[in-house]
PDB file of N, CA and C in Angstrom:
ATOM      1  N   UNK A   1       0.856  -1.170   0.000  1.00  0.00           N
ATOM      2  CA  UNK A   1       0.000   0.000   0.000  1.00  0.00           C
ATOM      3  C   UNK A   1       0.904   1.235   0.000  1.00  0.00           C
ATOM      4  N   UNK A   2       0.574   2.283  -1.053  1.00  0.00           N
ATOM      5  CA  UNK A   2       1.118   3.448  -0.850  1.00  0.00           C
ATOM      6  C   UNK A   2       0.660   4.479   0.117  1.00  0.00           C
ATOM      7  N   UNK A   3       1.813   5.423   0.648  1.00  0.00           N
ATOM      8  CA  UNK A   3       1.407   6.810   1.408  1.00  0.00           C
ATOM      9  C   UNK A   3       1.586   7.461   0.933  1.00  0.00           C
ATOM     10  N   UNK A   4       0.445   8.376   1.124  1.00  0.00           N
ATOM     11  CA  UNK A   4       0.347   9.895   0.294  1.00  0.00           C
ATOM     12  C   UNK A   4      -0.156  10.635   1.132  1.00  0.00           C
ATOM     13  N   UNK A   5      -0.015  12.282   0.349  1.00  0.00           N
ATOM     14  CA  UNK A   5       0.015  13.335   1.059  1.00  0.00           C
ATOM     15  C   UNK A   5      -1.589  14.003   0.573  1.00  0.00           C
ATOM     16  N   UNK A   6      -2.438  13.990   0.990  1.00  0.00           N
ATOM     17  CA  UNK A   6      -3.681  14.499   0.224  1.00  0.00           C
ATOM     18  C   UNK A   6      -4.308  15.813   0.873  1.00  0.00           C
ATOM     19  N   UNK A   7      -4.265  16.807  -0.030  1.00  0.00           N
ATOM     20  CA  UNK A   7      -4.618  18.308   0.042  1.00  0.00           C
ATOM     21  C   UNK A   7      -5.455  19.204  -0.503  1.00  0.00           C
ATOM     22  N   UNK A   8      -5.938  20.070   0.136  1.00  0.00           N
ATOM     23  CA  UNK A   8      -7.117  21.066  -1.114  1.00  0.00           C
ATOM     24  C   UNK A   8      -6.468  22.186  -0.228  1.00  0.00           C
ATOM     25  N   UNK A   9      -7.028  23.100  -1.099  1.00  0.00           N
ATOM     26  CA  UNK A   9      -6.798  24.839  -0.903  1.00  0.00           C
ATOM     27  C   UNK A   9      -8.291  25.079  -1.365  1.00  0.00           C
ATOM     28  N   UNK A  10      -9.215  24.929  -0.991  1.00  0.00           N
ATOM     29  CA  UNK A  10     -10.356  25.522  -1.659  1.00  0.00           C
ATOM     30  C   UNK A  10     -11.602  25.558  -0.284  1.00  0.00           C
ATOM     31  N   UNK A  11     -11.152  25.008   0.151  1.00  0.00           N
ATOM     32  CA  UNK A  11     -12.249  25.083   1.297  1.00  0.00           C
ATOM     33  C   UNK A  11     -11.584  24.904   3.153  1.00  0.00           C
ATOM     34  N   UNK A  12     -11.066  26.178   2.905  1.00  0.00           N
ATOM     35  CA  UNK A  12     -10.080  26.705   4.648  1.00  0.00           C
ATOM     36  C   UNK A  12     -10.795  26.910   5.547  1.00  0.00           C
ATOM     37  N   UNK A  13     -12.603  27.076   5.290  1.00  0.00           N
ATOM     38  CA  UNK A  13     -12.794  28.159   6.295  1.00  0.00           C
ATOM     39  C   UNK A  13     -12.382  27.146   7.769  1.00  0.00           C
ATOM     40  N   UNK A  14     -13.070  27.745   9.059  1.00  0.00           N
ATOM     41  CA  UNK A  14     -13.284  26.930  10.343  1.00  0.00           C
ATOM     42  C   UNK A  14     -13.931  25.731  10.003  1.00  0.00           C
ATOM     43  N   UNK A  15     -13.694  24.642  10.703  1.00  0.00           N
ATOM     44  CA  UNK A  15     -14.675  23.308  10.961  1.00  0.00           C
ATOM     45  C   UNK A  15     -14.256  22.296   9.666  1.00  0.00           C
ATOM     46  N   UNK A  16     -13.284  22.758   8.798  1.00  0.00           N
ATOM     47  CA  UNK A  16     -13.041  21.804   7.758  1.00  0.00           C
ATOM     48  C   UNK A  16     -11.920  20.934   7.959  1.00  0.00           C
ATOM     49  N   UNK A  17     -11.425  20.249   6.861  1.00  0.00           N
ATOM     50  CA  UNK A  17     -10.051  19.684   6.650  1.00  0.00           C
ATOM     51  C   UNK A  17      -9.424  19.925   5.748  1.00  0.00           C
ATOM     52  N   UNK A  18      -8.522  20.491   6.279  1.00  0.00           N
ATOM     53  CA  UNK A  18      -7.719  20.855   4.343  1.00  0.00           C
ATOM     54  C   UNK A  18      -6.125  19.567   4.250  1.00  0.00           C
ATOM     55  N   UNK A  19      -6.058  18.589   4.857  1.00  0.00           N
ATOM     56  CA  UNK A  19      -5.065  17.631   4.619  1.00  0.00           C
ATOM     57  C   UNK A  19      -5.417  16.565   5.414  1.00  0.00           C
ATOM     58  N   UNK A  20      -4.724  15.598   4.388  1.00  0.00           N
ATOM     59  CA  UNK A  20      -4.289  14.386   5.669  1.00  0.00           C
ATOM     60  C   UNK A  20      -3.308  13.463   4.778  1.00  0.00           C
ATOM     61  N   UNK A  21      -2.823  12.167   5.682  1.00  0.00           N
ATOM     62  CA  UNK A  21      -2.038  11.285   5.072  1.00  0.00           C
ATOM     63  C   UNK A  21      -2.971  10.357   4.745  1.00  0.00           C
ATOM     64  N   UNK A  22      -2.762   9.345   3.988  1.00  0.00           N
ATOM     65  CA  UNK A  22      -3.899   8.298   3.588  1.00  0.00           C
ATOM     66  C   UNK A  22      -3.000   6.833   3.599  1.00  0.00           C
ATOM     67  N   UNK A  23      -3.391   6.151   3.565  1.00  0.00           N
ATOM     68  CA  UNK A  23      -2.729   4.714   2.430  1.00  0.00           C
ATOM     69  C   UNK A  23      -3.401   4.258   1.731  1.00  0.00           C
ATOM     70  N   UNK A  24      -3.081   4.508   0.209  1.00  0.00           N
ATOM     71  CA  UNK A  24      -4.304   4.253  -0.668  1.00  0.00           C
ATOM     72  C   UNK A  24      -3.286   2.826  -2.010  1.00  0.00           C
ATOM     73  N   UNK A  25      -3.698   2.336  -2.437  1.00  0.00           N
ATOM     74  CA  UNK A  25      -3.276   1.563  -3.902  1.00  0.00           C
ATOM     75  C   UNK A  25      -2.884   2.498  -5.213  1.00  0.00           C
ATOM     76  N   UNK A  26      -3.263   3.724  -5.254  1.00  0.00           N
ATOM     77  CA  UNK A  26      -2.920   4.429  -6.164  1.00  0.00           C
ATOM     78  C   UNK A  26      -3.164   5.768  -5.899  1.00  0.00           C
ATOM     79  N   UNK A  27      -2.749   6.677  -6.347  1.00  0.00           N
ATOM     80  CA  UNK A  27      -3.024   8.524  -6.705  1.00  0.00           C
ATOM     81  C   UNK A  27      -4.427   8.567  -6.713  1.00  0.00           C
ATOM     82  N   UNK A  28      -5.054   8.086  -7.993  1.00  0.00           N
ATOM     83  CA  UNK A  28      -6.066   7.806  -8.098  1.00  0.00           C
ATOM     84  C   UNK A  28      -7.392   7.867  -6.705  1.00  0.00           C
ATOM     85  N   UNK A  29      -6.989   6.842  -6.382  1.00  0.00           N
ATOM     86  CA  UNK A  29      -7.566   6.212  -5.178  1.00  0.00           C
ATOM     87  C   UNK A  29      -7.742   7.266  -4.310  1.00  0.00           C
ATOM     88  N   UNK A  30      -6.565   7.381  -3.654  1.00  0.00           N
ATOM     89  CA  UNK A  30      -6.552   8.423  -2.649  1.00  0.00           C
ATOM     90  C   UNK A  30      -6.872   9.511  -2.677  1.00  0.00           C
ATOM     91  N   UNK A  31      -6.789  10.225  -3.713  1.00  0.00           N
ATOM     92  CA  UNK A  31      -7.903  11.507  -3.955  1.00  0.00           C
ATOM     93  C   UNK A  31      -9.302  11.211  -3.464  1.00  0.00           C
ATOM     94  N   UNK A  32      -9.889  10.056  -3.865  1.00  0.00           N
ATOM     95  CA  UNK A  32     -11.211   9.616  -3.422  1.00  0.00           C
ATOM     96  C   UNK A  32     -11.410   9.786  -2.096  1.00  0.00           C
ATOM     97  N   UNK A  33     -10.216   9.276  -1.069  1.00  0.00           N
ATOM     98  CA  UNK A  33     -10.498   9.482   0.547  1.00  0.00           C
ATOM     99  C   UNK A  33     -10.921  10.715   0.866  1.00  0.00           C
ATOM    100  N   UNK A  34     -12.431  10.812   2.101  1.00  0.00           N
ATOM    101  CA  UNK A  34     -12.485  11.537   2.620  1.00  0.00           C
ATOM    102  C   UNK A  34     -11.861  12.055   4.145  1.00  0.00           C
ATOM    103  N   UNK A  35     -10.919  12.877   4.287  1.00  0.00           N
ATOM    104  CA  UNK A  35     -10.426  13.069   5.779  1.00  0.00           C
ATOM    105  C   UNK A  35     -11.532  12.986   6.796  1.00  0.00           C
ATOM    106  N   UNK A  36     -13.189  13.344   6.757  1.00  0.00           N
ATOM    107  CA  UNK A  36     -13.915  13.398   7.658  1.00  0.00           C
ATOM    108  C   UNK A  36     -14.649  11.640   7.883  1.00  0.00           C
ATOM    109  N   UNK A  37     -14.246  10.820   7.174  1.00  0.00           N
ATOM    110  CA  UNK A  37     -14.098   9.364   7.592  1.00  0.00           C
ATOM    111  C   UNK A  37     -15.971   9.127   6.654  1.00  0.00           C
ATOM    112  N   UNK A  38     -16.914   9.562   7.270  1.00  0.00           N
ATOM    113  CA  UNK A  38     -18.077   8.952   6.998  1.00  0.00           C
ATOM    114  C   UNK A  38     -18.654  10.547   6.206  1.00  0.00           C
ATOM    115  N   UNK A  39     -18.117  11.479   5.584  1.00  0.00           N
ATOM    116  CA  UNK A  39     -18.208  12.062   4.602  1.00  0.00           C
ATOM    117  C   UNK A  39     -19.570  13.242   5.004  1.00  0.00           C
ATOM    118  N   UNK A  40     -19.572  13.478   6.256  1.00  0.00           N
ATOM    119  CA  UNK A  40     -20.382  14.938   7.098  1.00  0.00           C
ATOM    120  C   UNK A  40     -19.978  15.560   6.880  1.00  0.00           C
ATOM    121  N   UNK A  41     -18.167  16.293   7.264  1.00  0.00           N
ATOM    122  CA  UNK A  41     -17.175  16.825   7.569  1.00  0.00           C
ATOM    123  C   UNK A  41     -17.285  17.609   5.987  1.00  0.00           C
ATOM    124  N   UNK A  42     -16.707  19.027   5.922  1.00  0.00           N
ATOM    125  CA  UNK A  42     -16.982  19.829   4.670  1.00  0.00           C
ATOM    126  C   UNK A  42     -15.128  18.964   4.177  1.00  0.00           C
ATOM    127  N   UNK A  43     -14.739  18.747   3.025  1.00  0.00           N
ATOM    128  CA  UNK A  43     -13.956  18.891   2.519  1.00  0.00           C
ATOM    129  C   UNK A  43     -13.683  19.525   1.099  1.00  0.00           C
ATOM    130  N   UNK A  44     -13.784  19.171  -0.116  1.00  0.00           N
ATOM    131  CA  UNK A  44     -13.622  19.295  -1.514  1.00  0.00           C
ATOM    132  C   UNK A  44     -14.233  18.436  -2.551  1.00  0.00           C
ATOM    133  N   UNK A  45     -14.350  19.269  -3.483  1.00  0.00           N
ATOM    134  CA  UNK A  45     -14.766  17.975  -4.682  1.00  0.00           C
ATOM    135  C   UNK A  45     -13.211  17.249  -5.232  1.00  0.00           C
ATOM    136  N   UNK A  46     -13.582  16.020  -6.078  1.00  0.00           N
ATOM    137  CA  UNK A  46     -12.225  15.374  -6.123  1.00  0.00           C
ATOM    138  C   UNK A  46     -11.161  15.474  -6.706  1.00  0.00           C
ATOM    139  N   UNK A  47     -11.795  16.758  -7.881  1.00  0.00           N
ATOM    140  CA  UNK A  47     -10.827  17.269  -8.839  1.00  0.00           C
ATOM    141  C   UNK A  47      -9.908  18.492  -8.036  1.00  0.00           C
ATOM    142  N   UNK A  48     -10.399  18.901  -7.157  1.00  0.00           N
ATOM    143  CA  UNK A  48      -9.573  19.817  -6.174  1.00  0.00           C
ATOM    144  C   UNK A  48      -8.710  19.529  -5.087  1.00  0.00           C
ATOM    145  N   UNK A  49      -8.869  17.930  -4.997  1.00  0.00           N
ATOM    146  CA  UNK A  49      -7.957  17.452  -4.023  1.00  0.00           C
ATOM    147  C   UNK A  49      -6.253  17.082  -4.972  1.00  0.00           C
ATOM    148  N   UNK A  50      -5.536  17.616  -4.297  1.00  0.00           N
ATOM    149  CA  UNK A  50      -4.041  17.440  -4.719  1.00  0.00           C
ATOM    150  C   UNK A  50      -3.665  15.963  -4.043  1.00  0.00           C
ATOM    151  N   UNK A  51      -2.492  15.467  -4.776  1.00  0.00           N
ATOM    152  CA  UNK A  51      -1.744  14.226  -4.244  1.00  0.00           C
ATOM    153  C   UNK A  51      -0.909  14.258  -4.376  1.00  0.00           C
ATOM    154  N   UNK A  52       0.156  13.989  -2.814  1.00  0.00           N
ATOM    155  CA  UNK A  52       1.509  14.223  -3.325  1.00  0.00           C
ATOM    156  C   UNK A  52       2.601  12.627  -2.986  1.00  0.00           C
ATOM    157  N   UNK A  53       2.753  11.736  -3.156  1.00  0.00           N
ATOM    158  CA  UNK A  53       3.228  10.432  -2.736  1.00  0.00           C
ATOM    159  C   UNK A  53       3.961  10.690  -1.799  1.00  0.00           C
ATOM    160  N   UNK A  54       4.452   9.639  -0.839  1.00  0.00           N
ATOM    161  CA  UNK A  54       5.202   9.871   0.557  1.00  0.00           C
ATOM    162  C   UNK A  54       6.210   8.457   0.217  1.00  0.00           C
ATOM    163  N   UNK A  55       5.358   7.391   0.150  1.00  0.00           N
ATOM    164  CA  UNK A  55       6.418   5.926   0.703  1.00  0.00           C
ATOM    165  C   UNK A  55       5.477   4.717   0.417  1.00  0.00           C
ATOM    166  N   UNK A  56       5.966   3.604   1.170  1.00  0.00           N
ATOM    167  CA  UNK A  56       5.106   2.457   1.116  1.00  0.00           C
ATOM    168  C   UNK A  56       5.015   2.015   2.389  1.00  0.00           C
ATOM    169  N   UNK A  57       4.100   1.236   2.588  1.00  0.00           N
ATOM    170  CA  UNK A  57       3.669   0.650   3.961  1.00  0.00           C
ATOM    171  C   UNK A  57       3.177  -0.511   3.270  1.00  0.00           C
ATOM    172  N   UNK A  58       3.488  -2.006   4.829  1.00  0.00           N
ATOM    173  CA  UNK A  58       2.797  -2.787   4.999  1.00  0.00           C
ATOM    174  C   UNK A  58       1.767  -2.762   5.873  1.00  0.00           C
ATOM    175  N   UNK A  59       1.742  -2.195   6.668  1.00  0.00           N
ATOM    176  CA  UNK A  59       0.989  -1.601   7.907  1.00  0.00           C
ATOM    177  C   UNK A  59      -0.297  -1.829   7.860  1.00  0.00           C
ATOM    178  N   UNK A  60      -0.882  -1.316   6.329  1.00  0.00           N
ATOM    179  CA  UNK A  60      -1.887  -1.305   6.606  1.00  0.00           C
ATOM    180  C   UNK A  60      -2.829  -2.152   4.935  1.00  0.00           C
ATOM    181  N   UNK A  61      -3.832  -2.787   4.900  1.00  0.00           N
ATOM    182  CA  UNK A  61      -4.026  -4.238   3.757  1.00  0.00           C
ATOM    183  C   UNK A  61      -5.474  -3.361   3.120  1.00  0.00           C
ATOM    184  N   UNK A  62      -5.728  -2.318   3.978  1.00  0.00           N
ATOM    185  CA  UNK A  62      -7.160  -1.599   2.888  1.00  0.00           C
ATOM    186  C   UNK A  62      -6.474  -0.519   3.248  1.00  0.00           C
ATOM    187  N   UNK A  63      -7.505   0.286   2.278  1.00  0.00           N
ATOM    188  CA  UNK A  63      -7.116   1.802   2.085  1.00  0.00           C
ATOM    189  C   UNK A  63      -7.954   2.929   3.544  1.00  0.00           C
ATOM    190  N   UNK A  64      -7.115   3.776   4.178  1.00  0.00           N
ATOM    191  CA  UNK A  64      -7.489   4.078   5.304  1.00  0.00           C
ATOM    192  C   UNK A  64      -6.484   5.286   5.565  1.00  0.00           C
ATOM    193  N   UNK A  65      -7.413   6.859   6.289  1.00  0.00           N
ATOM    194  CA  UNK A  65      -6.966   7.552   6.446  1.00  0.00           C
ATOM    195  C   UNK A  65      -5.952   7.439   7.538  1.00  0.00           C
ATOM    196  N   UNK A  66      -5.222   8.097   7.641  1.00  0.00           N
ATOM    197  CA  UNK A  66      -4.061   7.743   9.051  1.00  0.00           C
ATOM    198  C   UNK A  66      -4.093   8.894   9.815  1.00  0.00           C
ATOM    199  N   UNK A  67      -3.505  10.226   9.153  1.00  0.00           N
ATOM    200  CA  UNK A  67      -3.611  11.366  10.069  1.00  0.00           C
ATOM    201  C   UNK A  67      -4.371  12.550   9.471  1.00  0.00           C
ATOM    202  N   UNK A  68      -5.073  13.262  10.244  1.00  0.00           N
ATOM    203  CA  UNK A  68      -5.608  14.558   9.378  1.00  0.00           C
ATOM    204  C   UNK A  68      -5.454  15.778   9.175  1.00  0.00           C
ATOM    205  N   UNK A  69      -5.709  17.118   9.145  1.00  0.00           N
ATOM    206  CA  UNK A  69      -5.663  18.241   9.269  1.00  0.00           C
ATOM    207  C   UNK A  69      -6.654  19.269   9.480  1.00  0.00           C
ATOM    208  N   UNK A  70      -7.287  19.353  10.645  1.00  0.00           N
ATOM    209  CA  UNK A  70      -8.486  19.746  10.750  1.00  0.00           C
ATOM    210  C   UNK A  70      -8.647  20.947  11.389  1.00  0.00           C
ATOM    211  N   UNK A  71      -9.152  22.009  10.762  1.00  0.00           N
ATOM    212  CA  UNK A  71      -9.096  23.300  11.383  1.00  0.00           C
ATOM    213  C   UNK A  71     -10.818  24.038  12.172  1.00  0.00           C
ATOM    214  N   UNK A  72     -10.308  23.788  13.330  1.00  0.00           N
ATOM    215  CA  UNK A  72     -11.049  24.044  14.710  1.00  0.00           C
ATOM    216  C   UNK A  72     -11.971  25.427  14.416  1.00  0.00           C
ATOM    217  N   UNK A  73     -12.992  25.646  14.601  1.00  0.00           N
ATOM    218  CA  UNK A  73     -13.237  26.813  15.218  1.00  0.00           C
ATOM    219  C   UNK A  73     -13.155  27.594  16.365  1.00  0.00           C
TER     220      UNK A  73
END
């Protein structure tokens, strides 16, 4: 499984997520993850999410967010 870096700039305000790490099977893929897990949480549409690759892991056998970036109000 790959790690990646997954990002938007389009939606900063309070209460969102504008990053997280993922482990996804492809670029592809991981754009698809939502940081807010069950998809309430405001993030981006998918063409606005950036991907930037990190590494590989065994760690983890499905695709699953790891850490996020979530800005508080």
């Amino acid at each position: 499984m790959n790690i990646y870096k997954i990002y938007q700039n389009v939606n900063n305000d309070y209460y969102t997520y504008d990053s997280a790490i993922v482990a996804a099977p492809t670029r592809k893929y991981a754009q698809t993850l939502n940081p807010g897990y069950n998809r309430t949480y405001e993030w981006c549409e998918i063409e606005d999410v950036q991907v930037e690759y990190i590494g590989e892991t065994s760690l983890y056998k499905v695709p699953t967010v790891i850490l996020t970036s979530y800005n508080a109000g």
